[in-house]
N, C-alpha and C. Protein backbone atom coordinates (compact mmCIF):
# COMPACT_ATOMS: atom_id res chain seq x y z
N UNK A 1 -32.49 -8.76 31.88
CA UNK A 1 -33.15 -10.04 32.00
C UNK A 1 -34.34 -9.88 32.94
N UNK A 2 -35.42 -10.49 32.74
CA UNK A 2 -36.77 -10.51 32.89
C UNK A 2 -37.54 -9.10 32.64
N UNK A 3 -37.06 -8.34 32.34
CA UNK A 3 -37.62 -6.96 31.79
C UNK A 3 -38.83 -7.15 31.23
N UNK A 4 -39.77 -6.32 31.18
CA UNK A 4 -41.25 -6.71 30.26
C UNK A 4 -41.14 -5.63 29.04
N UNK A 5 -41.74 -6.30 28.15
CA UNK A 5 -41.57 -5.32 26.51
C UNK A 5 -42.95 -5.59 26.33
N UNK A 6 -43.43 -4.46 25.69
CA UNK A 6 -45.08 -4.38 24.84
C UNK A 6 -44.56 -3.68 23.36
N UNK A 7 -44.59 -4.75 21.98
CA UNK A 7 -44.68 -4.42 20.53
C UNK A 7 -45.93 -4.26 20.14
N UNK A 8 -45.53 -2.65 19.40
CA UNK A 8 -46.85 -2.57 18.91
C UNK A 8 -46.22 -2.59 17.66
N UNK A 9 -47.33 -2.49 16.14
CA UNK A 9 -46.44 -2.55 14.95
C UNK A 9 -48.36 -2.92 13.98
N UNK A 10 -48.37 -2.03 12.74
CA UNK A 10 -49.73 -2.06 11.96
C UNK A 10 -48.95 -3.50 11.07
N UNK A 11 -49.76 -4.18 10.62
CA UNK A 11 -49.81 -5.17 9.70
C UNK A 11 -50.53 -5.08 8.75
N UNK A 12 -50.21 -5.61 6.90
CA UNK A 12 -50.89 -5.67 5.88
C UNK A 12 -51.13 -7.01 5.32
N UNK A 13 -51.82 -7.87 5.08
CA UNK A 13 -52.16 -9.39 4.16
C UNK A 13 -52.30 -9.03 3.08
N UNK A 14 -51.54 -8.70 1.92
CA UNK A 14 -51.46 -8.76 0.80
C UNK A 14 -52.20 -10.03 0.07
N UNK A 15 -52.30 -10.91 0.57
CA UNK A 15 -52.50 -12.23 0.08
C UNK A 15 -54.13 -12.44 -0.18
N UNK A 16 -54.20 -12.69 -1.67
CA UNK A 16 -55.92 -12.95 -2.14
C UNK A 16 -55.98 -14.38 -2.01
N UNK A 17 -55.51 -15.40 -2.16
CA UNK A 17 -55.13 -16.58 -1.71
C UNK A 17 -54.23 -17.24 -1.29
N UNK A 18 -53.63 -18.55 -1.28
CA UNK A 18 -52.96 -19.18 -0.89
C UNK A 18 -52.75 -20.45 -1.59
N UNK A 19 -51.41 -20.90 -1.14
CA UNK A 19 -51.70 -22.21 -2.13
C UNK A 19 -52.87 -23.47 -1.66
N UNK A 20 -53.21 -23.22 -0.37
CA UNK A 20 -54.07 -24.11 -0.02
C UNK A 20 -55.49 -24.01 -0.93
N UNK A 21 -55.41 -22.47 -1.35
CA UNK A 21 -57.05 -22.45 -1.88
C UNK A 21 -57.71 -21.75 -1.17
N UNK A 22 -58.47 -21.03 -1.99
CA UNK A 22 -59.06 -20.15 -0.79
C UNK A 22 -58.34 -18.55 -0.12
N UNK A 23 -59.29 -17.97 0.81
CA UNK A 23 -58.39 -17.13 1.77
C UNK A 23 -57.83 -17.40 2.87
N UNK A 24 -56.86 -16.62 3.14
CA UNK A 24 -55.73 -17.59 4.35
C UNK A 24 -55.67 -15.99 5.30
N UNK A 25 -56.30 -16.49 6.09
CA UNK A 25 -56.19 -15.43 7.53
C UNK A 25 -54.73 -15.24 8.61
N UNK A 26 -54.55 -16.41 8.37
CA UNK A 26 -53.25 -16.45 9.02
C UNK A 26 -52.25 -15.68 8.62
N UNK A 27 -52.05 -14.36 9.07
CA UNK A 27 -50.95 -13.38 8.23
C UNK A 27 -49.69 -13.69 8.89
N UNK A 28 -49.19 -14.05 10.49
CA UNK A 28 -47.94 -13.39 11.02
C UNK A 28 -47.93 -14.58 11.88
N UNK A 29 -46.47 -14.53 12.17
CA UNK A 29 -46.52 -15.29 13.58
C UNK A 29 -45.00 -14.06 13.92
N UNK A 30 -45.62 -13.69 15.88
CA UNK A 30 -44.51 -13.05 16.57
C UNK A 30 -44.18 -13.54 17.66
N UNK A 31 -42.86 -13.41 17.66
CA UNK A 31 -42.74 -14.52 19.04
C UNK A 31 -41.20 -14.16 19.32
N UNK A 32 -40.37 -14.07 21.01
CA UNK A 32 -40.06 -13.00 21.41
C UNK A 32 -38.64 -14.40 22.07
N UNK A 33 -37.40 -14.68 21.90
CA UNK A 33 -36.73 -15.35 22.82
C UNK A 33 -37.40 -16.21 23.78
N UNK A 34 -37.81 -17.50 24.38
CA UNK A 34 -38.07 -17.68 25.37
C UNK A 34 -39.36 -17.47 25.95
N UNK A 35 -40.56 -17.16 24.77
CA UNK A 35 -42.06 -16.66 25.02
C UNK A 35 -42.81 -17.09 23.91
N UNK A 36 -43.99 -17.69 23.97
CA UNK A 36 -44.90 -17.98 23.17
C UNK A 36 -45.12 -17.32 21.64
N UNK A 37 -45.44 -18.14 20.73
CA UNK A 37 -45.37 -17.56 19.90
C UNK A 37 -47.13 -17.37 19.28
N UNK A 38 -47.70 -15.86 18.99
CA UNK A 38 -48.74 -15.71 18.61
C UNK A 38 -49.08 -15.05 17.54
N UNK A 39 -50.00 -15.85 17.00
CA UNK A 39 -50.24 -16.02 15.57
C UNK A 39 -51.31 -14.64 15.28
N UNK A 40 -50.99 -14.32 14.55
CA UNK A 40 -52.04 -12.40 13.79
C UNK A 40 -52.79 -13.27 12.69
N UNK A 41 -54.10 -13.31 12.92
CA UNK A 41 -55.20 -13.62 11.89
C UNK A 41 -55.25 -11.39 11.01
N UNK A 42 -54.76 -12.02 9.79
CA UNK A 42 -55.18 -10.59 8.92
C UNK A 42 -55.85 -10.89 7.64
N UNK A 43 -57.22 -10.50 7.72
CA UNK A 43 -57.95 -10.97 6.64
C UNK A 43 -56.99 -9.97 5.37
N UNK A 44 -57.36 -10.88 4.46
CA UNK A 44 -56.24 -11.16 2.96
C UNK A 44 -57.20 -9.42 2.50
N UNK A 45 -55.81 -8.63 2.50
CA UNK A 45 -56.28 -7.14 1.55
C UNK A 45 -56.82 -6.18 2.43
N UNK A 46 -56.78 -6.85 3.54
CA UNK A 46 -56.85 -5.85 4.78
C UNK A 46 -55.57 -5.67 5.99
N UNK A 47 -55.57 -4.64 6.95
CA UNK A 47 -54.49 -4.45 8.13
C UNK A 47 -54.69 -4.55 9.34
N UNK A 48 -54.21 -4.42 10.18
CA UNK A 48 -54.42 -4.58 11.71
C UNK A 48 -53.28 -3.74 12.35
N UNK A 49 -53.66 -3.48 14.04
CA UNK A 49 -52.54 -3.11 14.56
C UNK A 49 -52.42 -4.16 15.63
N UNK A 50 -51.20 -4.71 15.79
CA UNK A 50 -50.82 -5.40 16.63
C UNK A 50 -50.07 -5.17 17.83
N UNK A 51 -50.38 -5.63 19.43
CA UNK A 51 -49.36 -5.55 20.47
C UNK A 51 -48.81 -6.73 21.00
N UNK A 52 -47.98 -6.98 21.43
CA UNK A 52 -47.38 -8.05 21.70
C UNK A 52 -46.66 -7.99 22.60
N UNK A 53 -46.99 -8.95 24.09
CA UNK A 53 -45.93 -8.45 25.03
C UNK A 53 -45.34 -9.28 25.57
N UNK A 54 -43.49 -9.47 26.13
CA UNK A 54 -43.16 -10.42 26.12
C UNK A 54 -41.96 -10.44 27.55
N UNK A 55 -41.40 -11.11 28.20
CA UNK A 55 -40.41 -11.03 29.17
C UNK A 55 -39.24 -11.36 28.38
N UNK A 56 -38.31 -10.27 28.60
CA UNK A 56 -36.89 -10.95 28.13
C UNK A 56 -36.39 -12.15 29.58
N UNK A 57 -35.97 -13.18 28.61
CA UNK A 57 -35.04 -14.58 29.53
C UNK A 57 -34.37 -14.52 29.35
N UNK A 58 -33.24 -13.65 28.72
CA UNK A 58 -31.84 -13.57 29.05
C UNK A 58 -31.33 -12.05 28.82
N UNK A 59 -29.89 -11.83 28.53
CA UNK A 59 -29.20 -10.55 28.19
C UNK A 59 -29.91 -10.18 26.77
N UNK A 60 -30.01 -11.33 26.17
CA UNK A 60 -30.00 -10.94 24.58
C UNK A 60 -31.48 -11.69 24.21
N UNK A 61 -32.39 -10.83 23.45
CA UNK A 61 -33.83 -11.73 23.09
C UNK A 61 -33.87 -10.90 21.81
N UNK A 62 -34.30 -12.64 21.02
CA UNK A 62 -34.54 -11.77 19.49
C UNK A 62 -35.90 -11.89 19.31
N UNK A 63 -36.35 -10.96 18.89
CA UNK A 63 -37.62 -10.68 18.57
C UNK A 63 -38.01 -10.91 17.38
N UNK A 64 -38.82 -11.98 16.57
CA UNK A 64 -39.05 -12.52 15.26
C UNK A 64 -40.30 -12.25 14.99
N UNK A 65 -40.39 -11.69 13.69
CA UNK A 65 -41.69 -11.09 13.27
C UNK A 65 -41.68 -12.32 11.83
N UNK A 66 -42.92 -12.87 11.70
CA UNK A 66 -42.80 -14.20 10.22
C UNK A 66 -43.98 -14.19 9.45
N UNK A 67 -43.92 -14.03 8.37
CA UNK A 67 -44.90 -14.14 6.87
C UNK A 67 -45.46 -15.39 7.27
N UNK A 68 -46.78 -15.20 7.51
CA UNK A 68 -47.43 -17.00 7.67
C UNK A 68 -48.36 -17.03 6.63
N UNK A 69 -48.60 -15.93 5.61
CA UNK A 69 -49.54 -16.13 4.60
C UNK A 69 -49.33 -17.18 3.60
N UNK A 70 -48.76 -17.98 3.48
CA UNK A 70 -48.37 -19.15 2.69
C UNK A 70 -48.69 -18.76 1.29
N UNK A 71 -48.50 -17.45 1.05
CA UNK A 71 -49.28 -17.51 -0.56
C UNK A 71 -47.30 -16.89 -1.75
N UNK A 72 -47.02 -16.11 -0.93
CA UNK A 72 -45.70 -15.74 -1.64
C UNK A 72 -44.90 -14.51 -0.40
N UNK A 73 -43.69 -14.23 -0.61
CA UNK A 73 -43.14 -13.81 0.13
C UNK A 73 -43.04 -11.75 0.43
N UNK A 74 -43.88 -11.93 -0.44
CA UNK A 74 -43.96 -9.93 -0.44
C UNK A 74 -45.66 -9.77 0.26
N UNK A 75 -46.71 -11.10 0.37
CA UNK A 75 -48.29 -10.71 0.68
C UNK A 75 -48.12 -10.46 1.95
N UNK A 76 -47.03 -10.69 3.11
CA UNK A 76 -47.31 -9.58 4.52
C UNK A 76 -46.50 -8.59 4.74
N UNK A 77 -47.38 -7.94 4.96
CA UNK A 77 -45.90 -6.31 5.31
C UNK A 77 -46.58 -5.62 6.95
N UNK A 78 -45.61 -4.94 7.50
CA UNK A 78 -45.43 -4.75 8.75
C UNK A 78 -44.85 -2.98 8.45
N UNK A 79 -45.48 -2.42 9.68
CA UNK A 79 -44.71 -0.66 9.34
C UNK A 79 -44.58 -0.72 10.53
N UNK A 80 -44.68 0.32 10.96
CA UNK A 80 -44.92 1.54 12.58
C UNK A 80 -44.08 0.58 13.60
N UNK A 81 -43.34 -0.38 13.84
CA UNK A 81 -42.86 -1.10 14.47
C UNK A 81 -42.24 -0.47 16.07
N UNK A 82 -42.79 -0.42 17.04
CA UNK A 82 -42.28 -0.06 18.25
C UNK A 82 -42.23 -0.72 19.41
N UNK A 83 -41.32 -0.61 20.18
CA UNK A 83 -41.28 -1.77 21.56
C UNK A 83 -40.76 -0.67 22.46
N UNK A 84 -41.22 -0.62 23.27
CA UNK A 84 -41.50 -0.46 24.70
C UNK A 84 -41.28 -0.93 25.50
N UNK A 85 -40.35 -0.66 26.80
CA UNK A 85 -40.18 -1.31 27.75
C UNK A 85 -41.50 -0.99 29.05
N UNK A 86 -41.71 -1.91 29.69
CA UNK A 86 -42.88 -1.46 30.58
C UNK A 86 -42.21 -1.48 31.93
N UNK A 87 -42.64 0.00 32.89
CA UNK A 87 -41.60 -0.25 33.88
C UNK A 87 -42.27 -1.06 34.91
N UNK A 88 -41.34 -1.51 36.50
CA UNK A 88 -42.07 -2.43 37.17
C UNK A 88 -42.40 -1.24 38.37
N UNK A 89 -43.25 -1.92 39.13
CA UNK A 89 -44.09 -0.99 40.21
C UNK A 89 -44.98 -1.20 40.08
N UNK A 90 -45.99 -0.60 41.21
CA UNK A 90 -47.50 -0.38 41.26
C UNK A 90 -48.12 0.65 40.27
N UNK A 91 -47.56 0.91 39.21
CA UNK A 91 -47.96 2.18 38.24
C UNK A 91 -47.80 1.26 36.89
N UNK A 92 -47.65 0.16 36.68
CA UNK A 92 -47.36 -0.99 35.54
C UNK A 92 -48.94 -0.83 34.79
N UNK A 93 -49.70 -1.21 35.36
CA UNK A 93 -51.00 -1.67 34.25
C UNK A 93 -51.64 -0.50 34.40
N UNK A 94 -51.32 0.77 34.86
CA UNK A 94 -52.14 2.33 34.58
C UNK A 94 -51.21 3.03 33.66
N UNK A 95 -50.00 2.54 34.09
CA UNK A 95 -49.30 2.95 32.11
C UNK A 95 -49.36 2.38 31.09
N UNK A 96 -49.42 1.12 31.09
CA UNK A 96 -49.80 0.35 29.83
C UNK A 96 -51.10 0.52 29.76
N UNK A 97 -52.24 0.75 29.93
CA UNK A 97 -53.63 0.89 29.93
C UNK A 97 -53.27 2.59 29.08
N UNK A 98 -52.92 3.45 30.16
CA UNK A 98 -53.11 4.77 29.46
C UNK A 98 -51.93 4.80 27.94
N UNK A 99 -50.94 4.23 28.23
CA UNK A 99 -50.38 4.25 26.55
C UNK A 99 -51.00 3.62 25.22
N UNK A 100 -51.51 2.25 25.76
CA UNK A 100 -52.30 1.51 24.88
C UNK A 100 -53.51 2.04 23.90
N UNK A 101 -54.37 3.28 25.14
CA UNK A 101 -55.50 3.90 24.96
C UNK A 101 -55.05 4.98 24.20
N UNK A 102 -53.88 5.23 24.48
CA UNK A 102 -53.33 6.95 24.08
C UNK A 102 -53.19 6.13 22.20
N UNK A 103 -52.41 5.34 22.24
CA UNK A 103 -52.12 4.58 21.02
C UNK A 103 -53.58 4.10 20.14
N UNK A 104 -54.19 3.83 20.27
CA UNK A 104 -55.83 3.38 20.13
C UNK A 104 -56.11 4.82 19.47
N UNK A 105 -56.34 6.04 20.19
CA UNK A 105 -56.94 7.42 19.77
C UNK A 105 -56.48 7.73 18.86
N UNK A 106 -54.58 7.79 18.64
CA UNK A 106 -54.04 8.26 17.67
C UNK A 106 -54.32 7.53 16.13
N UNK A 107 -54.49 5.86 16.52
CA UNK A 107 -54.58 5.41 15.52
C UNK A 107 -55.68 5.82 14.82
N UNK A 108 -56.74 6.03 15.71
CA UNK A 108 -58.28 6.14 15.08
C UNK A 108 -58.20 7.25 14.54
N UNK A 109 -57.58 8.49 15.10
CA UNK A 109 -57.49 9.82 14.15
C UNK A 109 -56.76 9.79 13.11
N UNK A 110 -55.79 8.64 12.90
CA UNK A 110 -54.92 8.96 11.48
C UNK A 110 -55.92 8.12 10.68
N UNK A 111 -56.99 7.02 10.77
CA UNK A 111 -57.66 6.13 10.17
C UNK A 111 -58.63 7.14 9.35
């Protein structure tokens, strides 16, 4: 309990429209036990990589990943899914900085 987690995880928008009409950017909503929930704009036929970081509020936090493309239930997909605990100390935002960055390089070389 109160532990800090950083999700990272690539995202796909399958979705050429929506029933609203149109393209629908709104691919995901993630949101963590007890923590805000934030919404992944993924333009429709394109991916993203996403991080997400959250405090656990109790023993047990479920972590919900949600299709917000409103168009059908297979247009968002999610891979590489990883969580991380971040440790506490004065070494907190020079490891998340250098993992983040380390994560950033790798992605760009597999791109």
């Amino acid at each position: 309990m109160g532990a800090t987690y950083v999700v990272s995880l690539d995202t796909f928008n399958g979705s050429l429209s929506y029933s609203g009409g149109g393209p629908q950017l709104h691919g995901f909503d993630i949101s963590a036990t007890g923590n805000a929930t934030m919404p992944v704009l993924v333009t429709p036929g394109t991916g993203t990589s996403v991080f997400y970081s959250f405090t656990a509020t109790g023993l047990s936090t479920t972590l919900r990943l949600s299709d917000a493309t409103g168009f059908d239930s297979n247009a968002g997909w999610i891979d590489n899914v990883v969580v991380n605990s971040v440790p506490d100390g004065g070494m907190t935002a020079a490891l998340l900085g250098m993992s983040l960055t380390g994560l950033a390089l790798i992605r760009r070389k597999l791109a």
